[in-house]
C-alpha atoms as a PDB file:
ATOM      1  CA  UNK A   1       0.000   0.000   0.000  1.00  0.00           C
ATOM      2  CA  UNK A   2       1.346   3.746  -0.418  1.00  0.00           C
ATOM      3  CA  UNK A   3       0.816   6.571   1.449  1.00  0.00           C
ATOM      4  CA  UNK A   4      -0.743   8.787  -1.427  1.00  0.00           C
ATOM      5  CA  UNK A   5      -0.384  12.060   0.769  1.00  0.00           C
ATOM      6  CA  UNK A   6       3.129  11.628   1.077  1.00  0.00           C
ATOM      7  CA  UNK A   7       3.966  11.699  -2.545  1.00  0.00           C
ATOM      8  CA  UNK A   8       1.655  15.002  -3.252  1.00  0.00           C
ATOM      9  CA  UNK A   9       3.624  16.700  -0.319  1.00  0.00           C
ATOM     10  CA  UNK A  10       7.261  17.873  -0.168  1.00  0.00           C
ATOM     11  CA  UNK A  11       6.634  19.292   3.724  1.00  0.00           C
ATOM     12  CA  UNK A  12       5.120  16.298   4.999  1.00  0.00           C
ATOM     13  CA  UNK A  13       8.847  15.450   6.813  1.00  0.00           C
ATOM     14  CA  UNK A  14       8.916  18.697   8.704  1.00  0.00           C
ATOM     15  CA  UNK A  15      12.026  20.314   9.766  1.00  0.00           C
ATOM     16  CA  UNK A  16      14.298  19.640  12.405  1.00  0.00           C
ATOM     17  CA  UNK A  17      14.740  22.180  14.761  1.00  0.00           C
ATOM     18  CA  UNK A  18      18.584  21.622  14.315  1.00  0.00           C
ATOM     19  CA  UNK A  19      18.829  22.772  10.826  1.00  0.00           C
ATOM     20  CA  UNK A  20      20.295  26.005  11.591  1.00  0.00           C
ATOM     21  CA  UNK A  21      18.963  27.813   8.436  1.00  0.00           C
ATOM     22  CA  UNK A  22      15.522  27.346   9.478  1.00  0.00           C
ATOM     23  CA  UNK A  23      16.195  27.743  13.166  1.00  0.00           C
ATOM     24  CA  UNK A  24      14.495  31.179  12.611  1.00  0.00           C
ATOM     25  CA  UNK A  25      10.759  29.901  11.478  1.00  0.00           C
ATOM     26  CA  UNK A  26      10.887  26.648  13.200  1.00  0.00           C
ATOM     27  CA  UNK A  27       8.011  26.165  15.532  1.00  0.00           C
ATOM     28  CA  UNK A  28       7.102  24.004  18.497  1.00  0.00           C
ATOM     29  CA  UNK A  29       6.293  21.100  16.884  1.00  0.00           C
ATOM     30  CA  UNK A  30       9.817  21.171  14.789  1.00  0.00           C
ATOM     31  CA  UNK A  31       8.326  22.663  11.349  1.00  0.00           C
ATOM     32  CA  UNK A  32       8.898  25.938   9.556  1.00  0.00           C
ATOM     33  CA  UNK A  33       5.684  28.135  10.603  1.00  0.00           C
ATOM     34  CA  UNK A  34       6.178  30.026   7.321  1.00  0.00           C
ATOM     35  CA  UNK A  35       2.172  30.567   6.865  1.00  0.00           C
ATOM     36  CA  UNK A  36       2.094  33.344   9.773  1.00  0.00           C
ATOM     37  CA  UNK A  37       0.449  36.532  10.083  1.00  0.00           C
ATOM     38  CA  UNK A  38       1.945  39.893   7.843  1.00  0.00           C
ATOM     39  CA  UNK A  39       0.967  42.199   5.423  1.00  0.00           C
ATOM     40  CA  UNK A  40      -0.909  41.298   2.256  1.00  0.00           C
ATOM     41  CA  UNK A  41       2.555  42.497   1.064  1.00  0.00           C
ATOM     42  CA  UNK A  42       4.527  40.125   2.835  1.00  0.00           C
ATOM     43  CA  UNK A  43       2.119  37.010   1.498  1.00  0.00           C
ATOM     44  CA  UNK A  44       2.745  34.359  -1.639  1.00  0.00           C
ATOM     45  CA  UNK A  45       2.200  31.111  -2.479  1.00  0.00           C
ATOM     46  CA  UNK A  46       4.643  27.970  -3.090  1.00  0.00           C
ATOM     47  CA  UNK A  47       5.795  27.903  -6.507  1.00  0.00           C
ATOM     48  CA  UNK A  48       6.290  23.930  -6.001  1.00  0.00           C
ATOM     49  CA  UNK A  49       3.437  23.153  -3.449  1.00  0.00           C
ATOM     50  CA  UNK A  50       1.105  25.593  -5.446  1.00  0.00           C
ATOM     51  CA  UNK A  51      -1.464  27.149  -3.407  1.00  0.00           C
ATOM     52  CA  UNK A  52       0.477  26.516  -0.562  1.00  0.00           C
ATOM     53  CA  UNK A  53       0.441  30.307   1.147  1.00  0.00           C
ATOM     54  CA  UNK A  54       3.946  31.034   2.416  1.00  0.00           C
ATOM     55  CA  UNK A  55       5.324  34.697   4.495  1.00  0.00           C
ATOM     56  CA  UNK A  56       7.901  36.386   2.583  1.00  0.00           C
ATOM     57  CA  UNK A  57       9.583  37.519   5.523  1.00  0.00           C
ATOM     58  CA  UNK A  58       9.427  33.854   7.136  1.00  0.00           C
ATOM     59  CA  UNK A  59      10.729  32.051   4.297  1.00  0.00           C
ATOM     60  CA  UNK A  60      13.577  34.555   3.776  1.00  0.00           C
ATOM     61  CA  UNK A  61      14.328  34.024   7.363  1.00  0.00           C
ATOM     62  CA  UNK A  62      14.906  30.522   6.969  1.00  0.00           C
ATOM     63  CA  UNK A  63      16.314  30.563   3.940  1.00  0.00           C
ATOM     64  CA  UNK A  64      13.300  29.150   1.925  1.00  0.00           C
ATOM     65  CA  UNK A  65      14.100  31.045  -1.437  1.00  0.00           C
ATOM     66  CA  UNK A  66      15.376  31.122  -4.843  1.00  0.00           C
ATOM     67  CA  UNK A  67      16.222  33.806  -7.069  1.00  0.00           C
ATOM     68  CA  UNK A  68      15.589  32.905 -10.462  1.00  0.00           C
ATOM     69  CA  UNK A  69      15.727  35.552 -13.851  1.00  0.00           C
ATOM     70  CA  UNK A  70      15.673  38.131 -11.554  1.00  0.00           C
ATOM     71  CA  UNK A  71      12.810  37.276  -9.669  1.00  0.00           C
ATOM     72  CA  UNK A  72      12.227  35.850  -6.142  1.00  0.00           C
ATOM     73  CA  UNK A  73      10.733  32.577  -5.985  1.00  0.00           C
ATOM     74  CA  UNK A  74       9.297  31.580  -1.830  1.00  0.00           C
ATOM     75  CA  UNK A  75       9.013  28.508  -0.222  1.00  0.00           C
ATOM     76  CA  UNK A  76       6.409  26.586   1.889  1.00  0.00           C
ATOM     77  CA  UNK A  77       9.180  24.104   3.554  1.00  0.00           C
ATOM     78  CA  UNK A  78      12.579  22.315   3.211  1.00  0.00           C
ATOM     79  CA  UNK A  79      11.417  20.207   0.415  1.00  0.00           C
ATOM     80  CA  UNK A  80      10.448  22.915  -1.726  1.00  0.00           C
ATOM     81  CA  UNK A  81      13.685  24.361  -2.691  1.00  0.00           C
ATOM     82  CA  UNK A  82      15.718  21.061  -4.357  1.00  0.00           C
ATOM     83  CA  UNK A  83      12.440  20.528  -6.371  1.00  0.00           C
ATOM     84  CA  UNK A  84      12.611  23.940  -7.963  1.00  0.00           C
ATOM     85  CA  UNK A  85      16.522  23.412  -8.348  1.00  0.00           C
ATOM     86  CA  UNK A  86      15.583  20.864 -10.684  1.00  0.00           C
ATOM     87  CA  UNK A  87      13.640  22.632 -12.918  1.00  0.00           C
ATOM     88  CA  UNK A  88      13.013  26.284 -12.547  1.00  0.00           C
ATOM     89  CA  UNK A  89      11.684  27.121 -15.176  1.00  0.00           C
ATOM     90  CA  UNK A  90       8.735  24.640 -14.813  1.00  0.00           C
ATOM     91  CA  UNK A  91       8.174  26.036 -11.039  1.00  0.00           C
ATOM     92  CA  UNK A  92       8.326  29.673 -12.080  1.00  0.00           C
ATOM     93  CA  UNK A  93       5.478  29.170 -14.541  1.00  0.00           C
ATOM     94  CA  UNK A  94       3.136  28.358 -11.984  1.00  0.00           C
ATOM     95  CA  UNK A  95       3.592  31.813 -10.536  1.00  0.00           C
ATOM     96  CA  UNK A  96       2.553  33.587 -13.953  1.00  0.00           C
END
């Protein structure tokens, strides 16, 4: 049997609380709180995990970010970032 919700989720691992460059959005329960409060501004969504709503400032904070063709791509969690490594032009589309 497979676990179906696993494979359509990058973040369902977490992050460790270790992982110094997310030591500033980890939460209590040892994941990136990257959906918190802010200005409209300060709000995107996951180029990968699309729909995924993800805080500027949070994700910068960790570390959660690509440039890419002069543009700034965000990320929802750990996971995120190596997928849009492997093909960024595929992941930037989804933001147009």
């Amino acid at each position: 049997m497979t676990n179906d919700t696993q494979a359509n989720s990058c973040c369902s691992t977490g992050v460790a609380a270790s992982d110094a460059a997310h030591s500033a959005a980890v939460s209590g329960h040892g994941k990136a709180n990257l959906l918190g409060g802010g200005s409209a501004d300060d709000q995107t969504t996951c180029p990968v995990m699309v729909g995924s709503p993800v805080s500027k400032a949070a994700a910068e904070a960790a570390g959660l970010f690509r440039d890419y063709e002069g543009e700034r791509y965000y990320f929802c969690c750990a996971g995120c970032g190596p997928a849009f490594d492997s093909d960024p032009a595929k992941y930037a589309a989804n933001m147009a």
